[in-house]
C-alpha atoms as a PDB file:
ATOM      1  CA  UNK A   1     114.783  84.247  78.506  1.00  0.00           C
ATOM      2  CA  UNK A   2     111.923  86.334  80.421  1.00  0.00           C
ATOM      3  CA  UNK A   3     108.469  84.345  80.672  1.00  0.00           C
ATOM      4  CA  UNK A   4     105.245  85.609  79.931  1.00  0.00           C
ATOM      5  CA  UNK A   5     101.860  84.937  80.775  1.00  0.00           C
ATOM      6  CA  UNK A   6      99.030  86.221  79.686  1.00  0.00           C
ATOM      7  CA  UNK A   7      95.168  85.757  82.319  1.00  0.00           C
ATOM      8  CA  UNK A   8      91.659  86.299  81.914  1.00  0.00           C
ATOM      9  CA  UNK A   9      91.065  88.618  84.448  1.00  0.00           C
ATOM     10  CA  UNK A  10      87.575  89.091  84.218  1.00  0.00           C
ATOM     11  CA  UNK A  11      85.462  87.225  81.856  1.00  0.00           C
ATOM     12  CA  UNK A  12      82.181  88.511  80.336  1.00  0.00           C
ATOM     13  CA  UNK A  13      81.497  90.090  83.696  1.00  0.00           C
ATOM     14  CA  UNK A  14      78.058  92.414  84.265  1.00  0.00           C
ATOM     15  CA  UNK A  15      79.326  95.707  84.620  1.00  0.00           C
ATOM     16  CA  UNK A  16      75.830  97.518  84.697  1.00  0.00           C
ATOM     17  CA  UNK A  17      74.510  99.149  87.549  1.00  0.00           C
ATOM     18  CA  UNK A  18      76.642  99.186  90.598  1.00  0.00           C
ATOM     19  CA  UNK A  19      78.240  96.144  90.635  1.00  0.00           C
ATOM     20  CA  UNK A  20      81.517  95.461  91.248  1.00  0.00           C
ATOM     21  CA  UNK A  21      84.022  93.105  89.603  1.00  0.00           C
ATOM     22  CA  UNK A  22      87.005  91.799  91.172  1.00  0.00           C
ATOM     23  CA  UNK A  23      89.654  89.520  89.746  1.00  0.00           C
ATOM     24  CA  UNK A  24      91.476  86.895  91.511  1.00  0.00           C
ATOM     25  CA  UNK A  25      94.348  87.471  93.216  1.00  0.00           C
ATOM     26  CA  UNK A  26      97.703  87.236  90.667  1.00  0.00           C
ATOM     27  CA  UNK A  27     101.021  86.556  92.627  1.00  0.00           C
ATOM     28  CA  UNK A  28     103.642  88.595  91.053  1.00  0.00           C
ATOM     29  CA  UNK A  29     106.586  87.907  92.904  1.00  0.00           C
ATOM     30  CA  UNK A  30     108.660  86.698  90.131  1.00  0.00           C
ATOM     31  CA  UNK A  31     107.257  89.611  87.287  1.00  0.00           C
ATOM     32  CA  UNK A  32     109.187  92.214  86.332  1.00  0.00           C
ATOM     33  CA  UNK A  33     105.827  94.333  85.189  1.00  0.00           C
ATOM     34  CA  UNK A  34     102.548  93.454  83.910  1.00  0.00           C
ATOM     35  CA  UNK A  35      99.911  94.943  81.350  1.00  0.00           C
ATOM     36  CA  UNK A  36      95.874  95.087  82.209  1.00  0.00           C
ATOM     37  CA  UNK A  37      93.377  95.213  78.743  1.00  0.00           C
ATOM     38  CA  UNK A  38      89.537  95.546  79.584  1.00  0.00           C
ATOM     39  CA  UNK A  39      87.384  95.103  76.712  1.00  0.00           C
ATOM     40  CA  UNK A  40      83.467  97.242  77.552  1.00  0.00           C
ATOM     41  CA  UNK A  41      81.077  96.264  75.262  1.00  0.00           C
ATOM     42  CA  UNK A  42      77.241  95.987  74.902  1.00  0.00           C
ATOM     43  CA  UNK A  43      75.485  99.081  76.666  1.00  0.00           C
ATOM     44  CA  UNK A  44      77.127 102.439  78.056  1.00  0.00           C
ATOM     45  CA  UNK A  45      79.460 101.800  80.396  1.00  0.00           C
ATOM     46  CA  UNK A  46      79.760 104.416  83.150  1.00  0.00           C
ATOM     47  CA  UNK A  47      82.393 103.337  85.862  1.00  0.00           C
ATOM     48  CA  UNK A  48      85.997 103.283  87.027  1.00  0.00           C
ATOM     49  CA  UNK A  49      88.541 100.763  86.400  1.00  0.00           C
ATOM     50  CA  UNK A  50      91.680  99.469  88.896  1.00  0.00           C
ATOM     51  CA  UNK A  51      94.336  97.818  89.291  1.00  0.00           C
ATOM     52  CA  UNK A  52      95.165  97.495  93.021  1.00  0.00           C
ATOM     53  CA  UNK A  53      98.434  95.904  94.960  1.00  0.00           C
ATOM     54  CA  UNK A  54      98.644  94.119  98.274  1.00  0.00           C
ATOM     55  CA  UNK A  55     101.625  93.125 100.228  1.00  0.00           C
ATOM     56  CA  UNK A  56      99.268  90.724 102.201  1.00  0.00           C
ATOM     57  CA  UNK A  57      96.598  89.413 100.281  1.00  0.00           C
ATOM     58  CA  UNK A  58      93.942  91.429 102.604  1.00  0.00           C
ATOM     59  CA  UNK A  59      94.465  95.255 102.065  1.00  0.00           C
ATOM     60  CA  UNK A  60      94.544  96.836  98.817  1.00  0.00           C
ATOM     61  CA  UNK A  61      95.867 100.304  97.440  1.00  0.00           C
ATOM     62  CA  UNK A  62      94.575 101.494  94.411  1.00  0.00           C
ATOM     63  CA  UNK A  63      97.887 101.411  91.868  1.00  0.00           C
ATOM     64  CA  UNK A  64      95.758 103.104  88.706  1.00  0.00           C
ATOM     65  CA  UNK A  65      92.262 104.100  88.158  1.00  0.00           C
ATOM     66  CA  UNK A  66      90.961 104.759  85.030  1.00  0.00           C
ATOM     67  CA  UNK A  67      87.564 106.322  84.455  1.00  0.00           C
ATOM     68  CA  UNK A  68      85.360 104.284  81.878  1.00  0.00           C
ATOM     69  CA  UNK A  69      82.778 106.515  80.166  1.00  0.00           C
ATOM     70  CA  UNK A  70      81.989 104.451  76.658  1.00  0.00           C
ATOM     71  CA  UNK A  71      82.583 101.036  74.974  1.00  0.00           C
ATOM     72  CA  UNK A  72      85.821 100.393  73.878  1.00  0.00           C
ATOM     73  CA  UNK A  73      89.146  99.544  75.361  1.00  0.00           C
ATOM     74  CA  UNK A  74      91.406 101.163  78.273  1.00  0.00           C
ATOM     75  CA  UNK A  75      94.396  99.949  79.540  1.00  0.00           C
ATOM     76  CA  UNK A  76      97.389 100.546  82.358  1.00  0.00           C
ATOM     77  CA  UNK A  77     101.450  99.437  81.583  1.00  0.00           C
ATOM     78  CA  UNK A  78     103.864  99.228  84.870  1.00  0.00           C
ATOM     79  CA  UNK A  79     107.450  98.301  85.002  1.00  0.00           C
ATOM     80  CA  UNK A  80     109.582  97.829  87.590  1.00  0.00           C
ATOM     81  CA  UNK A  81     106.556  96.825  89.896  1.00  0.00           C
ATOM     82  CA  UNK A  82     106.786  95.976  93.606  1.00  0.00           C
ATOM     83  CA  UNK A  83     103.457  94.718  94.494  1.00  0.00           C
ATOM     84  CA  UNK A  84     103.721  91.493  95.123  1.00  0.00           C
ATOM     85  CA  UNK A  85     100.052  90.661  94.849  1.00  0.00           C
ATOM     86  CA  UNK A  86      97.501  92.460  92.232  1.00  0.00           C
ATOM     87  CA  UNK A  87      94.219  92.209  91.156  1.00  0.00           C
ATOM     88  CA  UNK A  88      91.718  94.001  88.655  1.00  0.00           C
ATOM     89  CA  UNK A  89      88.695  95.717  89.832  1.00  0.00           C
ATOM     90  CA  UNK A  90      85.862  97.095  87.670  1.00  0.00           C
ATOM     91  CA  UNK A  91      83.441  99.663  89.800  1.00  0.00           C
ATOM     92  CA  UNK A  92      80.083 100.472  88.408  1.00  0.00           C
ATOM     93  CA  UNK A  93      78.443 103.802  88.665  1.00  0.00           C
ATOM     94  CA  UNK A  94      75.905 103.421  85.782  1.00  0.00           C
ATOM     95  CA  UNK A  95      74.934 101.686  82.669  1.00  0.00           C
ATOM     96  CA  UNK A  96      72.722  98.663  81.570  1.00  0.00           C
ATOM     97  CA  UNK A  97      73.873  95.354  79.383  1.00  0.00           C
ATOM     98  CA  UNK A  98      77.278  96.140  80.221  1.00  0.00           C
ATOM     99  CA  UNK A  99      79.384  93.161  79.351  1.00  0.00           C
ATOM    100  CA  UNK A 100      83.549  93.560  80.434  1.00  0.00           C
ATOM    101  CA  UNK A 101      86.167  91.567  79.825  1.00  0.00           C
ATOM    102  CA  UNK A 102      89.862  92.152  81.356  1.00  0.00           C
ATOM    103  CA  UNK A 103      93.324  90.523  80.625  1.00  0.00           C
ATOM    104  CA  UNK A 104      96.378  90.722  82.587  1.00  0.00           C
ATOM    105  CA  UNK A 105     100.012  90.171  81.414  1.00  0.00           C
ATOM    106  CA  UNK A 106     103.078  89.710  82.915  1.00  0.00           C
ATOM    107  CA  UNK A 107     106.900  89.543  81.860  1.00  0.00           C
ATOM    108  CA  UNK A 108     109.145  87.527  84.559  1.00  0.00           C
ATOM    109  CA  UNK A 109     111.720  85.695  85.543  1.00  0.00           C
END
């Protein structure tokens, strides 16, 4: 039976501004594919969202961006995923009392 496990990826995080928000690293070596849920709440968020792979742990690729223009919720679905290291990045163009919250799920072995 596969395993799943479900993160907090980014927890109540200030997303105003120009900050940026960066996960930890998540070791997917054993995952067959993995879900990302960000939750922007509070003010109006104005930003991009990522998800970005490594094969190193030291240089990342952007896997999916998402632009983030209101509150609300976004999220990205992979399958079959070959990354074996992700993390969740939250970019900041805009906005004040921007609070986010991320989750990331995975389905392995």
């Amino acid at each position: 039976m596969p395993r799943f496990m479900t993160e907090k990826a980014i927890d109540a995080g200030d997303g105003s501004g120009t900050n940026v928000l960066t996960s930890e690293v998540f070791d997917l070596r054993n995952s067959y594919g993995y879900c990302v849920q960000a939750v922007f709440s509070g003010g109006t968020p104005t930003g991009t969202l990522k998800v970005q792979g490594s094969i190193n742990e030291s240089t990342w690729v952007d896997i999916t961006s998402v632009a983030v223009s209101a509150t609300g919720t976004v999220g990205d679905n992979k399958d079959a995923i070959y990354w074996p290291y992700i993390r969740v990045q939250y970019t900041a163009t805009a906005g004040t009392a921007v609070v986010v919250n991320a989750w990331l799920n995975t389905k392995g072995a």
